[in-house]
PDB file of N, CA and C in Angstrom:
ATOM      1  N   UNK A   1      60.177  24.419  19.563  1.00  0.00           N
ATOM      2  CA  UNK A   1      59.453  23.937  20.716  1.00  0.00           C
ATOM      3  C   UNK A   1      60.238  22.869  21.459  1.00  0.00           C
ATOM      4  N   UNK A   2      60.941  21.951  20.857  1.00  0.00           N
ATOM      5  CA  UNK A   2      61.526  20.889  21.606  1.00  0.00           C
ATOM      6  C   UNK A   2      63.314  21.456  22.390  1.00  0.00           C
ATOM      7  N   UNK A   3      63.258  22.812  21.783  1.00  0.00           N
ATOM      8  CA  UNK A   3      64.146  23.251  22.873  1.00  0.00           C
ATOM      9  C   UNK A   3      63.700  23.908  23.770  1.00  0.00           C
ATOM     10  N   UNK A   4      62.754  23.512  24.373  1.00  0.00           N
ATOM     11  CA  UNK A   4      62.075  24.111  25.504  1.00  0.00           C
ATOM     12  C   UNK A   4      62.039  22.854  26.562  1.00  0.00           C
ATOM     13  N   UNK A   5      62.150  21.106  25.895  1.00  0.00           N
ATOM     14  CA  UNK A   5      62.060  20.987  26.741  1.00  0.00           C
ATOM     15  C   UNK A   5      63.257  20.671  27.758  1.00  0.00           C
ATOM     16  N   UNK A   6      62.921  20.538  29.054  1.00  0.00           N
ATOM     17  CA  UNK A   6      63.711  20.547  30.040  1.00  0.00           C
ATOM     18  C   UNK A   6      64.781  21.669  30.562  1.00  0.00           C
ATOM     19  N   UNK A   7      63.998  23.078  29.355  1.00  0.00           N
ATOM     20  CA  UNK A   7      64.471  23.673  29.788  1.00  0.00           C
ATOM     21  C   UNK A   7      63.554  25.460  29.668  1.00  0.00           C
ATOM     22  N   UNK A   8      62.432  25.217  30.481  1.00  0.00           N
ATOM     23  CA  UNK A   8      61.547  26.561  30.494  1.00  0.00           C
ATOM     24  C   UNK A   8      61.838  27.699  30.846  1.00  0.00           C
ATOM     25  N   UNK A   9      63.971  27.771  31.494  1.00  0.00           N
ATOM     26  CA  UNK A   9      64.095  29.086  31.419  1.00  0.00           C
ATOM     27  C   UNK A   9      64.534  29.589  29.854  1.00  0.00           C
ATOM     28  N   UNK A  10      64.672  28.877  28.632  1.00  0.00           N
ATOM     29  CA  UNK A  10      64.797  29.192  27.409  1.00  0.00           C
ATOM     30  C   UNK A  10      64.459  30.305  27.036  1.00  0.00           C
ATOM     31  N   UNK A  11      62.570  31.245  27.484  1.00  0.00           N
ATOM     32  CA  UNK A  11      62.311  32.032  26.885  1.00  0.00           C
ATOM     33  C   UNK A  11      62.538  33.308  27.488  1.00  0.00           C
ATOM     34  N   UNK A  12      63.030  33.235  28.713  1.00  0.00           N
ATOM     35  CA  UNK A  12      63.709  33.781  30.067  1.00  0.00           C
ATOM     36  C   UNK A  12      65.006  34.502  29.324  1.00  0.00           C
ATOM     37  N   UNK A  13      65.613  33.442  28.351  1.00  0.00           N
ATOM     38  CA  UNK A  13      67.024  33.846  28.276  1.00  0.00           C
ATOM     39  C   UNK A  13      67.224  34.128  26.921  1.00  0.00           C
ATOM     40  N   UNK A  14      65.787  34.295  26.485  1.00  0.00           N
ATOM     41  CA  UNK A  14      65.764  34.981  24.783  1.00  0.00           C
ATOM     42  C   UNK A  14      65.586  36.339  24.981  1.00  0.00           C
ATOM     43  N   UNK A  15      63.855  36.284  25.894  1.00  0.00           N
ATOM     44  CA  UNK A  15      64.057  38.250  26.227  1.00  0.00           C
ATOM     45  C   UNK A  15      65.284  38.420  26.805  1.00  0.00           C
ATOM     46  N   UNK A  16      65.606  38.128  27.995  1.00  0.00           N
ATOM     47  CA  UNK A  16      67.294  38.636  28.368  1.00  0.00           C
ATOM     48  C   UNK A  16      68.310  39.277  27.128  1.00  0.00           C
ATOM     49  N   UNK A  17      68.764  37.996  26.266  1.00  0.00           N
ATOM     50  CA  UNK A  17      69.506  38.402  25.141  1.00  0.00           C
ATOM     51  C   UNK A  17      69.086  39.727  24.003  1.00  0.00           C
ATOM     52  N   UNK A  18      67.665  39.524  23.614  1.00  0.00           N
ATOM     53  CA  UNK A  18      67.021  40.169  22.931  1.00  0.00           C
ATOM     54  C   UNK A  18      67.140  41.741  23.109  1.00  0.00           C
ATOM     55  N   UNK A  19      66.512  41.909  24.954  1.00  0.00           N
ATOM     56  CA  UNK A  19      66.769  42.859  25.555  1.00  0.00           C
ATOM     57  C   UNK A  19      68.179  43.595  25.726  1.00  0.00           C
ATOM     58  N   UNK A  20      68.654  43.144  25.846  1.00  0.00           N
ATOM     59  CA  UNK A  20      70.718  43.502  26.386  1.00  0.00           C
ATOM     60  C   UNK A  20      71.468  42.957  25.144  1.00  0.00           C
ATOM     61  N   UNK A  21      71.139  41.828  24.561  1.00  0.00           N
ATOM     62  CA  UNK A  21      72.590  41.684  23.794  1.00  0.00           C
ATOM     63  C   UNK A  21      73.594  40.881  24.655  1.00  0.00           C
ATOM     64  N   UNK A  22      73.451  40.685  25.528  1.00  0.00           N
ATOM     65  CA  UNK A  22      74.342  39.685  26.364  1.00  0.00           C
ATOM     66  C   UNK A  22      73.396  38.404  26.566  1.00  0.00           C
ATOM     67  N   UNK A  23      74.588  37.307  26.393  1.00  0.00           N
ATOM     68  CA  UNK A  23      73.833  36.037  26.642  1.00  0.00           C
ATOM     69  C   UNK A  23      74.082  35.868  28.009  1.00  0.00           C
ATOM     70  N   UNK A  24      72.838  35.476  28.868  1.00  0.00           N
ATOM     71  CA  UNK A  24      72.340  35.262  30.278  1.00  0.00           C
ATOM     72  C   UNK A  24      72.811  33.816  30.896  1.00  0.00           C
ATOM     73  N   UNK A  25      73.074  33.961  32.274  1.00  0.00           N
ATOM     74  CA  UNK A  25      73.481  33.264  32.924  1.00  0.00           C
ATOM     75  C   UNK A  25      72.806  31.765  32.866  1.00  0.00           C
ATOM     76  N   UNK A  26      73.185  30.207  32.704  1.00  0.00           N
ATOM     77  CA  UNK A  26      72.481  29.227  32.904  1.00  0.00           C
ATOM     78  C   UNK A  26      71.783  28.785  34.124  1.00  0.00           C
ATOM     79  N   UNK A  27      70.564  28.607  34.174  1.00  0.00           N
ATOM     80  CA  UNK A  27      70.208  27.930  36.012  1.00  0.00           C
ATOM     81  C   UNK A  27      70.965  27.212  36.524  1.00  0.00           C
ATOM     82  N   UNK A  28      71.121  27.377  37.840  1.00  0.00           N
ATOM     83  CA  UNK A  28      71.961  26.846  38.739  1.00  0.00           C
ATOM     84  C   UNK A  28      71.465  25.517  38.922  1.00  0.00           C
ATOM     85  N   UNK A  29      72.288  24.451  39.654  1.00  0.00           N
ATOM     86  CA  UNK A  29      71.286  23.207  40.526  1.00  0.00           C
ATOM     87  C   UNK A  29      70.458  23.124  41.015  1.00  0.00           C
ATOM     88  N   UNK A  30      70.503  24.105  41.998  1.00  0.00           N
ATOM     89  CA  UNK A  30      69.212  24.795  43.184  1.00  0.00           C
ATOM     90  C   UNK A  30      68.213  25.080  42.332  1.00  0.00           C
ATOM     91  N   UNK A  31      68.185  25.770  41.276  1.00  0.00           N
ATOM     92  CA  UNK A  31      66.617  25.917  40.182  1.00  0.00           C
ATOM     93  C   UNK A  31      66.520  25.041  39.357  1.00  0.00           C
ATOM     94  N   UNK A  32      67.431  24.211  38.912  1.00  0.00           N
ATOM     95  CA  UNK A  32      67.032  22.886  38.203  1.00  0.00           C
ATOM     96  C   UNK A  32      66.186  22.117  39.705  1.00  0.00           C
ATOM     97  N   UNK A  33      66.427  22.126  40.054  1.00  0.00           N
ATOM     98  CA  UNK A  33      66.083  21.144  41.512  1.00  0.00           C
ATOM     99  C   UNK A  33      64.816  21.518  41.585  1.00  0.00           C
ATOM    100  N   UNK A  34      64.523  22.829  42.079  1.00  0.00           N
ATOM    101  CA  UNK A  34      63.678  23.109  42.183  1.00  0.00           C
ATOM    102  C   UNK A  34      62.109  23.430  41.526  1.00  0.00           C
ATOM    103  N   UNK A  35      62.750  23.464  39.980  1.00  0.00           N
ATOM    104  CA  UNK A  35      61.920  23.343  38.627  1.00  0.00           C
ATOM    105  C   UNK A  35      61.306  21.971  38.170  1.00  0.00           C
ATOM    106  N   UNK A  36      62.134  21.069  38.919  1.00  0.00           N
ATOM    107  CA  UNK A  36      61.842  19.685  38.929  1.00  0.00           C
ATOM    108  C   UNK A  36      60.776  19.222  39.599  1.00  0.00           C
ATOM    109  N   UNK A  37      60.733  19.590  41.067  1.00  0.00           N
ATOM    110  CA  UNK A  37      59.688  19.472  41.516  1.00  0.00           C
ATOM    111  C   UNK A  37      59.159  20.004  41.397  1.00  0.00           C
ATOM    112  N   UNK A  38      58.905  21.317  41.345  1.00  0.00           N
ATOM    113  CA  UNK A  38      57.049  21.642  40.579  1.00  0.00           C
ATOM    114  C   UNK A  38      56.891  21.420  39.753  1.00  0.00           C
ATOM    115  N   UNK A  39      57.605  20.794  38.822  1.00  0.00           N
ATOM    116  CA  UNK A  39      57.133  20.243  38.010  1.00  0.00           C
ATOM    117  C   UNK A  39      56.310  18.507  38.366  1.00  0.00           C
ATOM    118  N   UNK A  40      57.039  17.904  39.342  1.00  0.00           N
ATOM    119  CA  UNK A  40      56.365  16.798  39.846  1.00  0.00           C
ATOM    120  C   UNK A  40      55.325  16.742  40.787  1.00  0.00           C
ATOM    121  N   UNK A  41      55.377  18.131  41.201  1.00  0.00           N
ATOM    122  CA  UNK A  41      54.065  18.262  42.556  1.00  0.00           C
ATOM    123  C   UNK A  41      52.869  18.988  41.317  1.00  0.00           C
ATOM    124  N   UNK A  42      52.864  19.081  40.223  1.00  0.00           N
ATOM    125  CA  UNK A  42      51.830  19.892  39.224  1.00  0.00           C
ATOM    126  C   UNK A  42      51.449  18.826  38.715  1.00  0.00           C
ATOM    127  N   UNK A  43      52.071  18.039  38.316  1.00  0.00           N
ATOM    128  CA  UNK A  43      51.815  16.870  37.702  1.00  0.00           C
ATOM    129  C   UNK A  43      51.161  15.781  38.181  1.00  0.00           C
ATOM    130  N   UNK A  44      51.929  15.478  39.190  1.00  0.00           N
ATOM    131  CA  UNK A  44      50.908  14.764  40.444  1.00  0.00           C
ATOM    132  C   UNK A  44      49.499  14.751  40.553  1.00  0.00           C
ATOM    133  N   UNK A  45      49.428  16.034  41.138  1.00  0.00           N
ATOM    134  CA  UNK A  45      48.395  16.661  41.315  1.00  0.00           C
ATOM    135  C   UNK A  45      46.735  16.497  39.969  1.00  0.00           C
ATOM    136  N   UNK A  46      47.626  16.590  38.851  1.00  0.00           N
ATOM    137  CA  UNK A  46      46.866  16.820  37.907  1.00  0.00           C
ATOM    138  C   UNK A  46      46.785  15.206  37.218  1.00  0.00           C
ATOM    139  N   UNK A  47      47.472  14.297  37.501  1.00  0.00           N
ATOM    140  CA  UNK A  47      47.237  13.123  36.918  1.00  0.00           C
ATOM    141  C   UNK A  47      47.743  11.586  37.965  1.00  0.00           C
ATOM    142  N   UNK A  48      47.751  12.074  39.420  1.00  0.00           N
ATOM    143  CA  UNK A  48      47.902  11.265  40.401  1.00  0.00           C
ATOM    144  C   UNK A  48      49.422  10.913  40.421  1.00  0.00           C
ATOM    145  N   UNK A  49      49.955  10.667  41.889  1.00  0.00           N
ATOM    146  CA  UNK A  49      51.370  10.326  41.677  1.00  0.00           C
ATOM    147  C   UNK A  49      51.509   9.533  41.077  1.00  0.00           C
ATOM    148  N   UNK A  50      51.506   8.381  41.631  1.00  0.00           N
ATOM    149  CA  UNK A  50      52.162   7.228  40.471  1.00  0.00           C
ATOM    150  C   UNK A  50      52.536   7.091  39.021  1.00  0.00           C
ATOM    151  N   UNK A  51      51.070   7.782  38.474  1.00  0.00           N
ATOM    152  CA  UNK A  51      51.741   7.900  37.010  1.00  0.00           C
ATOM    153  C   UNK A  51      52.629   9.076  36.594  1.00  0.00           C
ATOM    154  N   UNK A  52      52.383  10.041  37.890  1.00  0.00           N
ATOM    155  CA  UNK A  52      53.334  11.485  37.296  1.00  0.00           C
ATOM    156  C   UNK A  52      54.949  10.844  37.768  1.00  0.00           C
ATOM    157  N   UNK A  53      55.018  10.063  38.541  1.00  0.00           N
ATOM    158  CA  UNK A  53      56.899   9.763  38.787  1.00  0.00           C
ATOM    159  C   UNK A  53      56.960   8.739  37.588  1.00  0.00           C
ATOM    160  N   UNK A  54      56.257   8.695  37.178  1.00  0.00           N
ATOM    161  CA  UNK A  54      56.726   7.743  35.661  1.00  0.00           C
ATOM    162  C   UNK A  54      56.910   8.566  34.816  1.00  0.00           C
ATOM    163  N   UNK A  55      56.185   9.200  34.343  1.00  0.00           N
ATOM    164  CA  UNK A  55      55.942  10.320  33.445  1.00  0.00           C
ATOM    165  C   UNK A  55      57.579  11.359  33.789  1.00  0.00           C
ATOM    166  N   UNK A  56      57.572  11.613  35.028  1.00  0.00           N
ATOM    167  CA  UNK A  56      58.832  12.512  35.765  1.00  0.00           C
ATOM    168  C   UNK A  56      60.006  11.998  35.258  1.00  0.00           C
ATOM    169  N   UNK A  57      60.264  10.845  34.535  1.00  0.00           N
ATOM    170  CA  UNK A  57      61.309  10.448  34.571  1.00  0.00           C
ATOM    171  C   UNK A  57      62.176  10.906  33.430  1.00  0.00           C
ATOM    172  N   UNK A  58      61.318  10.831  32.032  1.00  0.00           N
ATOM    173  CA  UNK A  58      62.080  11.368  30.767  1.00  0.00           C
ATOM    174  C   UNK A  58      62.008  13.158  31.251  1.00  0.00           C
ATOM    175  N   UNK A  59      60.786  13.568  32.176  1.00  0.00           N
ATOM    176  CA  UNK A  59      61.282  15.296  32.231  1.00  0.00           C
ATOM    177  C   UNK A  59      62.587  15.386  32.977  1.00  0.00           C
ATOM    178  N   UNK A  60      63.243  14.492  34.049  1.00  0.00           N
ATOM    179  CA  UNK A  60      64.504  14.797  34.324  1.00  0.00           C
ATOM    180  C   UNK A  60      65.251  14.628  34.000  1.00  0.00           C
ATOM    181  N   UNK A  61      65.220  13.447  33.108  1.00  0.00           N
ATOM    182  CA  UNK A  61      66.357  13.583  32.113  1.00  0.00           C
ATOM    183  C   UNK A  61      66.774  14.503  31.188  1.00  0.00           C
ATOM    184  N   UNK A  62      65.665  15.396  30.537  1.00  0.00           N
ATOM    185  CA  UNK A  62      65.741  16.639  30.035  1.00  0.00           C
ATOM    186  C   UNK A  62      66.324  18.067  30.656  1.00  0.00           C
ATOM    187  N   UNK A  63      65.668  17.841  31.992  1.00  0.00           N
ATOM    188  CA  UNK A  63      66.065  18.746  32.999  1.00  0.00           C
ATOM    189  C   UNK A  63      67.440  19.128  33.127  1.00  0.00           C
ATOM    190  N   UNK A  64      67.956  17.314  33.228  1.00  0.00           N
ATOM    191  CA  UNK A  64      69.689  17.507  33.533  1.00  0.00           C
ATOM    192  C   UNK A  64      70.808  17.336  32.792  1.00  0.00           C
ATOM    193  N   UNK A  65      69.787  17.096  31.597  1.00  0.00           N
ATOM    194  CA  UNK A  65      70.903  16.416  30.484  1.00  0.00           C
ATOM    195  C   UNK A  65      71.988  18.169  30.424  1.00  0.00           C
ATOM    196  N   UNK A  66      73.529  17.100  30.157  1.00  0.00           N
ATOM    197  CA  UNK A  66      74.583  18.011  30.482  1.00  0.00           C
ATOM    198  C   UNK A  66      74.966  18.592  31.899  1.00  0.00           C
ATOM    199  N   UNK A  67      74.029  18.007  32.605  1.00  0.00           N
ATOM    200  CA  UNK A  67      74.728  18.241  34.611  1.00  0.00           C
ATOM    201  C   UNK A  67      75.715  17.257  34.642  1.00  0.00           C
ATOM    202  N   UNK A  68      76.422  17.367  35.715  1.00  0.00           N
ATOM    203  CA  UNK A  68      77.495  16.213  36.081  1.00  0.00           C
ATOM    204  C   UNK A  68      76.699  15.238  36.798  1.00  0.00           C
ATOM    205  N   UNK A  69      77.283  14.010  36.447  1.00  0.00           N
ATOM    206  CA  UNK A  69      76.587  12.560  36.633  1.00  0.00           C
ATOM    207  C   UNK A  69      75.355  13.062  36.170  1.00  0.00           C
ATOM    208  N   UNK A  70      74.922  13.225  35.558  1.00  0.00           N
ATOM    209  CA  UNK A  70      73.706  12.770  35.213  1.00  0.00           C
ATOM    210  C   UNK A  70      72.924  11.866  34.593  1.00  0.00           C
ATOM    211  N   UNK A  71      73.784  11.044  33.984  1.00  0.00           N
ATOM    212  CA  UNK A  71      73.520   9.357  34.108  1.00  0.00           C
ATOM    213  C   UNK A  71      73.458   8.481  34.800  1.00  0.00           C
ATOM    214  N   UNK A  72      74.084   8.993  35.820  1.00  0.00           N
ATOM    215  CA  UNK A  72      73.833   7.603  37.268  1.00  0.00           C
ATOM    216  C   UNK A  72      72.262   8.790  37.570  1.00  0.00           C
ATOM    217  N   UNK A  73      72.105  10.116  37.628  1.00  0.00           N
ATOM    218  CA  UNK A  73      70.528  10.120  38.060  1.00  0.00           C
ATOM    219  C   UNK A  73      69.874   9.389  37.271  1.00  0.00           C
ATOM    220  N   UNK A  74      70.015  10.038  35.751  1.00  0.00           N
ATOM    221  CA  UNK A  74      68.570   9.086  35.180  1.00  0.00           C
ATOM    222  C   UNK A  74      68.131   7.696  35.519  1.00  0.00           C
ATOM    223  N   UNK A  75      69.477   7.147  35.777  1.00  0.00           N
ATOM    224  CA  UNK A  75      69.258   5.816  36.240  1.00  0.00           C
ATOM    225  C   UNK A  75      68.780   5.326  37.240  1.00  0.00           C
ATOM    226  N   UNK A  76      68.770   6.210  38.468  1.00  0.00           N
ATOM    227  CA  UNK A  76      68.077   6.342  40.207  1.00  0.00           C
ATOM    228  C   UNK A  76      67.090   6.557  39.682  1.00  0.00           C
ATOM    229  N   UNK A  77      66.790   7.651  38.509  1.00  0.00           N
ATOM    230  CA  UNK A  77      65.269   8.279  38.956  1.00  0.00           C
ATOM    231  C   UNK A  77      64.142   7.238  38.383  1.00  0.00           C
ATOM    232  N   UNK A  78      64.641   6.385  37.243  1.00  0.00           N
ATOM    233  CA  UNK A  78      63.614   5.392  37.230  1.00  0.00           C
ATOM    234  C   UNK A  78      63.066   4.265  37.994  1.00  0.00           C
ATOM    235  N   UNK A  79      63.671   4.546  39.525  1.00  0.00           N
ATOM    236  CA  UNK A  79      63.160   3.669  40.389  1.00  0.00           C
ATOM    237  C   UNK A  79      62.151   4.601  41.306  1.00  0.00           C
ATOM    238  N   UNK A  80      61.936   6.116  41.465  1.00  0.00           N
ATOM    239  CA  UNK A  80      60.952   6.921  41.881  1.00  0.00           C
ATOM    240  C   UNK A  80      59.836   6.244  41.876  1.00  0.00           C
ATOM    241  N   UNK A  81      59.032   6.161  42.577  1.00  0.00           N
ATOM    242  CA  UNK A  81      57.657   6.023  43.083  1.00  0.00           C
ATOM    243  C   UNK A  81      56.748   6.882  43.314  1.00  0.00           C
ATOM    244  N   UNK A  82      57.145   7.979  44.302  1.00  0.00           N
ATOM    245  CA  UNK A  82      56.753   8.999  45.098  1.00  0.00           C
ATOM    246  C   UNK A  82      57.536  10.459  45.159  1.00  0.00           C
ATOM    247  N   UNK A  83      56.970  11.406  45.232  1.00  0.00           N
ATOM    248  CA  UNK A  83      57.255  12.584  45.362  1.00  0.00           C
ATOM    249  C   UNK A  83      58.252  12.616  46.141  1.00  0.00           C
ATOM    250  N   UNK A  84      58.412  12.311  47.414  1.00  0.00           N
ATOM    251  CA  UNK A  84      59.103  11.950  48.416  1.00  0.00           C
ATOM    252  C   UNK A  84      60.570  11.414  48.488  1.00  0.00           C
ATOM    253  N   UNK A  85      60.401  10.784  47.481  1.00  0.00           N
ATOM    254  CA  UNK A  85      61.439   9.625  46.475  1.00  0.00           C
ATOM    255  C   UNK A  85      62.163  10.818  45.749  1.00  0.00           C
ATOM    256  N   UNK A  86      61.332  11.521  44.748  1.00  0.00           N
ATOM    257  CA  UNK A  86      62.371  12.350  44.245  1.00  0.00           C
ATOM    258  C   UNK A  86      62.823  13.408  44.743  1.00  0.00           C
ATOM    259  N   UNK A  87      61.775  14.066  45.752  1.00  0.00           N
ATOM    260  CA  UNK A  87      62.784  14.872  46.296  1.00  0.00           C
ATOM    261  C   UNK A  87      64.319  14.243  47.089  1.00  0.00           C
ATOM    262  N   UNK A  88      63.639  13.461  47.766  1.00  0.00           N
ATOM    263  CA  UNK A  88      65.413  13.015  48.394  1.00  0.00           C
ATOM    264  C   UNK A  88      66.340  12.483  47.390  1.00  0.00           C
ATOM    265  N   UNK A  89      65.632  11.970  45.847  1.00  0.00           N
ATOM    266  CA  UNK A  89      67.052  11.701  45.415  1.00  0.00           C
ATOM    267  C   UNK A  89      67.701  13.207  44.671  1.00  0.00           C
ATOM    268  N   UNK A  90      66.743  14.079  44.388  1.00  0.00           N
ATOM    269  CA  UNK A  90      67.029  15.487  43.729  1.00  0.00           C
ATOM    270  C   UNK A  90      68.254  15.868  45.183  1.00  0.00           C
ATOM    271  N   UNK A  91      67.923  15.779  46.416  1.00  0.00           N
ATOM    272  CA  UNK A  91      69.045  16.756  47.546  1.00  0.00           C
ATOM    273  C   UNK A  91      69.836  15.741  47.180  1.00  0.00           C
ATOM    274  N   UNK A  92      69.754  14.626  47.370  1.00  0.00           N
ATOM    275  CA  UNK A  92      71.099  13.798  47.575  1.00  0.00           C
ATOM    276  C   UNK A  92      72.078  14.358  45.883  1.00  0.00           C
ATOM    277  N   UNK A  93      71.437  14.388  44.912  1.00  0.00           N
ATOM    278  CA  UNK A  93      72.367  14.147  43.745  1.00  0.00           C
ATOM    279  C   UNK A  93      72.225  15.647  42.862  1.00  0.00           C
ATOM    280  N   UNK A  94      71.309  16.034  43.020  1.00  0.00           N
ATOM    281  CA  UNK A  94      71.957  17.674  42.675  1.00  0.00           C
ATOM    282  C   UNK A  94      71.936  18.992  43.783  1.00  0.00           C
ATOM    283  N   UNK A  95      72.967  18.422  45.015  1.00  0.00           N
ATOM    284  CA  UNK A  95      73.152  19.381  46.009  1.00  0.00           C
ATOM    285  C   UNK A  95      74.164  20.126  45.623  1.00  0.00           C
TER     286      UNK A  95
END
């Protein structure tokens, strides 16, 4: 279970393998990016912003752990506030 997190295409890329025998391509930036925020607009939603960009912060670190720089993000993203916030720092730093 805890290799799932930060990373929910995991079971994506078990049937893949399972199915074929070839190990499957990793998500790109653009779907980390984008997995990120719905993950922060679900969350939001379901437990108000403020506490979901707090909460958002150890899921992106999971998200990106092993992207390039991804220590100067974790380190931006714990200043997030707002949805708004992370999307612009998600374009600015995993474009």
């Amino acid at each position: 279970a805890r290799g799932a997190r930060g990373n929910p295409w995991l079971f994506r890329e078990i049937r893949e393998f399972m199915e074929t025998g070839r190990a499957p391509s990793r998500p790109n930036t653009d779907e980390i990016r984008e997995m990120i925020l719905r993950h922060g607009r679900m969350l939001s939603e379901f437990k108000g912003e403020g506490l979901a960009m707090r909460e958002m912060r150890k899921h992106v670190a999971w998200y990106t752990a092993g992207c390039p720089h991804s220590a100067s993000l974790r380190e931006a993203v714990n200043r997030v506030e707002t949805m708004a916030e992370l999307k612009s720092l998600l374009e600015e730093r995993l474009a």
